[in-house]
Protein backbone atom coordinates (compact mmCIF):
# COMPACT_ATOMS: atom_id res chain seq x y z
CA UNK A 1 -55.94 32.26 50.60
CA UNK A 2 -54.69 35.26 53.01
CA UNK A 3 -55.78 38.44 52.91
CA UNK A 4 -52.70 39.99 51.69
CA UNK A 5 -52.99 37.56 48.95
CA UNK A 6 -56.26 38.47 47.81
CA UNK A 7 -55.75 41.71 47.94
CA UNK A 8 -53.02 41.21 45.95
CA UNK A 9 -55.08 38.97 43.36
CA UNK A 10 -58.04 41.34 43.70
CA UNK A 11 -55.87 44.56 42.25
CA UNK A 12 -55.31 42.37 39.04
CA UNK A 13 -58.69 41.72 38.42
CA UNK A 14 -60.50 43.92 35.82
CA UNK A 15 -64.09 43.64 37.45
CA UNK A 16 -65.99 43.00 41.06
CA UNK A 17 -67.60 40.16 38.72
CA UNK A 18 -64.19 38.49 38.34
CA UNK A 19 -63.26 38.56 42.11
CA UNK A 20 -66.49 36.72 42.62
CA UNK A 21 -65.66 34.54 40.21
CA UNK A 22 -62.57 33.60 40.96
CA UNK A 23 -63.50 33.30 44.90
CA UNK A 24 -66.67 30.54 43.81
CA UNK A 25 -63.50 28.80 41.83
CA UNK A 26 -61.54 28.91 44.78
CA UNK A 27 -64.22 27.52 47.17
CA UNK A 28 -65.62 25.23 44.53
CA UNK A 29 -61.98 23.61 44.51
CA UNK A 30 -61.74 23.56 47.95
CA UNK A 31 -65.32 21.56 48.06
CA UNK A 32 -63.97 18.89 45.04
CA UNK A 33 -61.03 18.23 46.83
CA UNK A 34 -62.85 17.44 49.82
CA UNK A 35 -65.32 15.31 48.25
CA UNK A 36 -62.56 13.12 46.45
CA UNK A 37 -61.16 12.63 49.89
CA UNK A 38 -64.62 11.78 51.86
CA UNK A 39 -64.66 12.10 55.22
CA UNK A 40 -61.26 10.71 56.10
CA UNK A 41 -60.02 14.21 55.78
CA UNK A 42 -62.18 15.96 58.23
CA UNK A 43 -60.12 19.03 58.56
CA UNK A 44 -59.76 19.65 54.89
CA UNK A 45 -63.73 19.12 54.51
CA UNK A 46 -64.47 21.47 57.68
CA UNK A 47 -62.21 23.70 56.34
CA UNK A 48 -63.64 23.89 52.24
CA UNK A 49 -67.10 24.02 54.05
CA UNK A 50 -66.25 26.78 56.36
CA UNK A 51 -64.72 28.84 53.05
CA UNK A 52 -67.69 28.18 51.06
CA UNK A 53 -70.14 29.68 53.83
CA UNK A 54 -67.89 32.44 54.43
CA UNK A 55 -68.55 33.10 50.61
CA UNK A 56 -71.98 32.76 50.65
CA UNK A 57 -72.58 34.69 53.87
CA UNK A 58 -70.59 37.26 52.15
CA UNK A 59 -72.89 37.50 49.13
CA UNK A 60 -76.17 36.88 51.39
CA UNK A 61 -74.92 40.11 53.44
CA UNK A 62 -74.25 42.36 50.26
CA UNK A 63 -77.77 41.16 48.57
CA UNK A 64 -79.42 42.59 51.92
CA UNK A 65 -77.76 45.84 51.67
CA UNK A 66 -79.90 48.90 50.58
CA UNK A 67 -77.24 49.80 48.12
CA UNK A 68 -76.92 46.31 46.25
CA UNK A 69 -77.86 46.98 42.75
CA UNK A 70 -79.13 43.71 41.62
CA UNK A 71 -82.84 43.07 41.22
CA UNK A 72 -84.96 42.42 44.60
CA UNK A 73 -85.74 39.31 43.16
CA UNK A 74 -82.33 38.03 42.19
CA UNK A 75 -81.02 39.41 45.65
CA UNK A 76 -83.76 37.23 47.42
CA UNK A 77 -82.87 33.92 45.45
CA UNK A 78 -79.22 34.19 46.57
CA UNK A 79 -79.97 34.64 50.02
CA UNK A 80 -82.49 31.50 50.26
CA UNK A 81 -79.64 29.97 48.57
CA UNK A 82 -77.16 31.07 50.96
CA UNK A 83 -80.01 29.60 53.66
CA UNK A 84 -79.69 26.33 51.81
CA UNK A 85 -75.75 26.29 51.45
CA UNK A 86 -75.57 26.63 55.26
CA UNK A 87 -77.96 23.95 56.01
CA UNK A 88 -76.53 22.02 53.68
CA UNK A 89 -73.16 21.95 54.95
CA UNK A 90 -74.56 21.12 58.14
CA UNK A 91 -75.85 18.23 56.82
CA UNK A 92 -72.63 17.05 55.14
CA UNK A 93 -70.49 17.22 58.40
CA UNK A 94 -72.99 15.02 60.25
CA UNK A 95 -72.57 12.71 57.18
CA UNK A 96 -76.12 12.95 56.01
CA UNK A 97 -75.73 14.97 52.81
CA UNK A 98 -73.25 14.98 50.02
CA UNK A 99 -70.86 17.02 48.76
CA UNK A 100 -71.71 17.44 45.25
CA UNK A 101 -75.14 19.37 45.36
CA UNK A 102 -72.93 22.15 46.76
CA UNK A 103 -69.88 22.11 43.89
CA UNK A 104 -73.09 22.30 41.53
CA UNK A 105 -74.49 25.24 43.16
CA UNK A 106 -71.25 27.05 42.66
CA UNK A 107 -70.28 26.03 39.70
CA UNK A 108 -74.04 27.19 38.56
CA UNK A 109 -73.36 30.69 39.83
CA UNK A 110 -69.40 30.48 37.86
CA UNK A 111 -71.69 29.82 35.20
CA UNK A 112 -73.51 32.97 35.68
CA UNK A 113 -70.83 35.18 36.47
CA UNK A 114 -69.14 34.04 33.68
CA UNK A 115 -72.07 34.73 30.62
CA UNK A 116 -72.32 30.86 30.20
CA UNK A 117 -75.70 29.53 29.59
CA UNK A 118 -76.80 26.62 32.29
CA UNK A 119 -76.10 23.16 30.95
């Protein structure tokens, strides 16, 4: 998505809770159409993995912020998660990992965001 795009899609959105919502959607899309694909499309996977760590570096860098106002707890959970999601992806692109423990992650969190109660 460009940034003129989301910008775009960000003024239509009634809460920060939605953006982040609908940017885990985005990235979690990006991640299930890599994983249907496997490894033959490299670029697309590189490219869904790179997205998905951009979003989680994103939230890992506004949970260390003095002025996030989430609980110190929550804000150190998503950080070691955002640890994990990096590893992780490592781990997928030299073909020792799987895709699909990082679509749960986020669809966990779209879970969260959203009210839903975990499955």
């Amino acid at each position: 998505m460009s940034h003129s795009a989301y910008q775009k899609t960000q003024a239509k959105i009634a809460s920060p809770r939605d953006a982040e919502y609908l940017a885990f959607s985005h990235a979690t899309r990006g991640l299930i159409e890599a994983a249907k694909a496997g490894h033959e499309d490299l670029k697309g996977l590189v490219a869904a993995l790179h997205f998905n760590r951009q979003l989680w570096g994103a939230l890992a860098s506004d949970c260390a912020s003095t002025d996030n106002q989430l609980p110190e707890t929550l804000r150190a959970q998503i950080i070691s998660l955002s640890r994990w999601v990096n590893a992780h992806s490592t781990a997928v692109m030299r073909k020792t990992e799987e895709v699909e423990p990082l679509i749960e992650i986020n669809r966990m969190m779209m879970d969260g965001l959203s009210g839903k109660a975990p499955a």
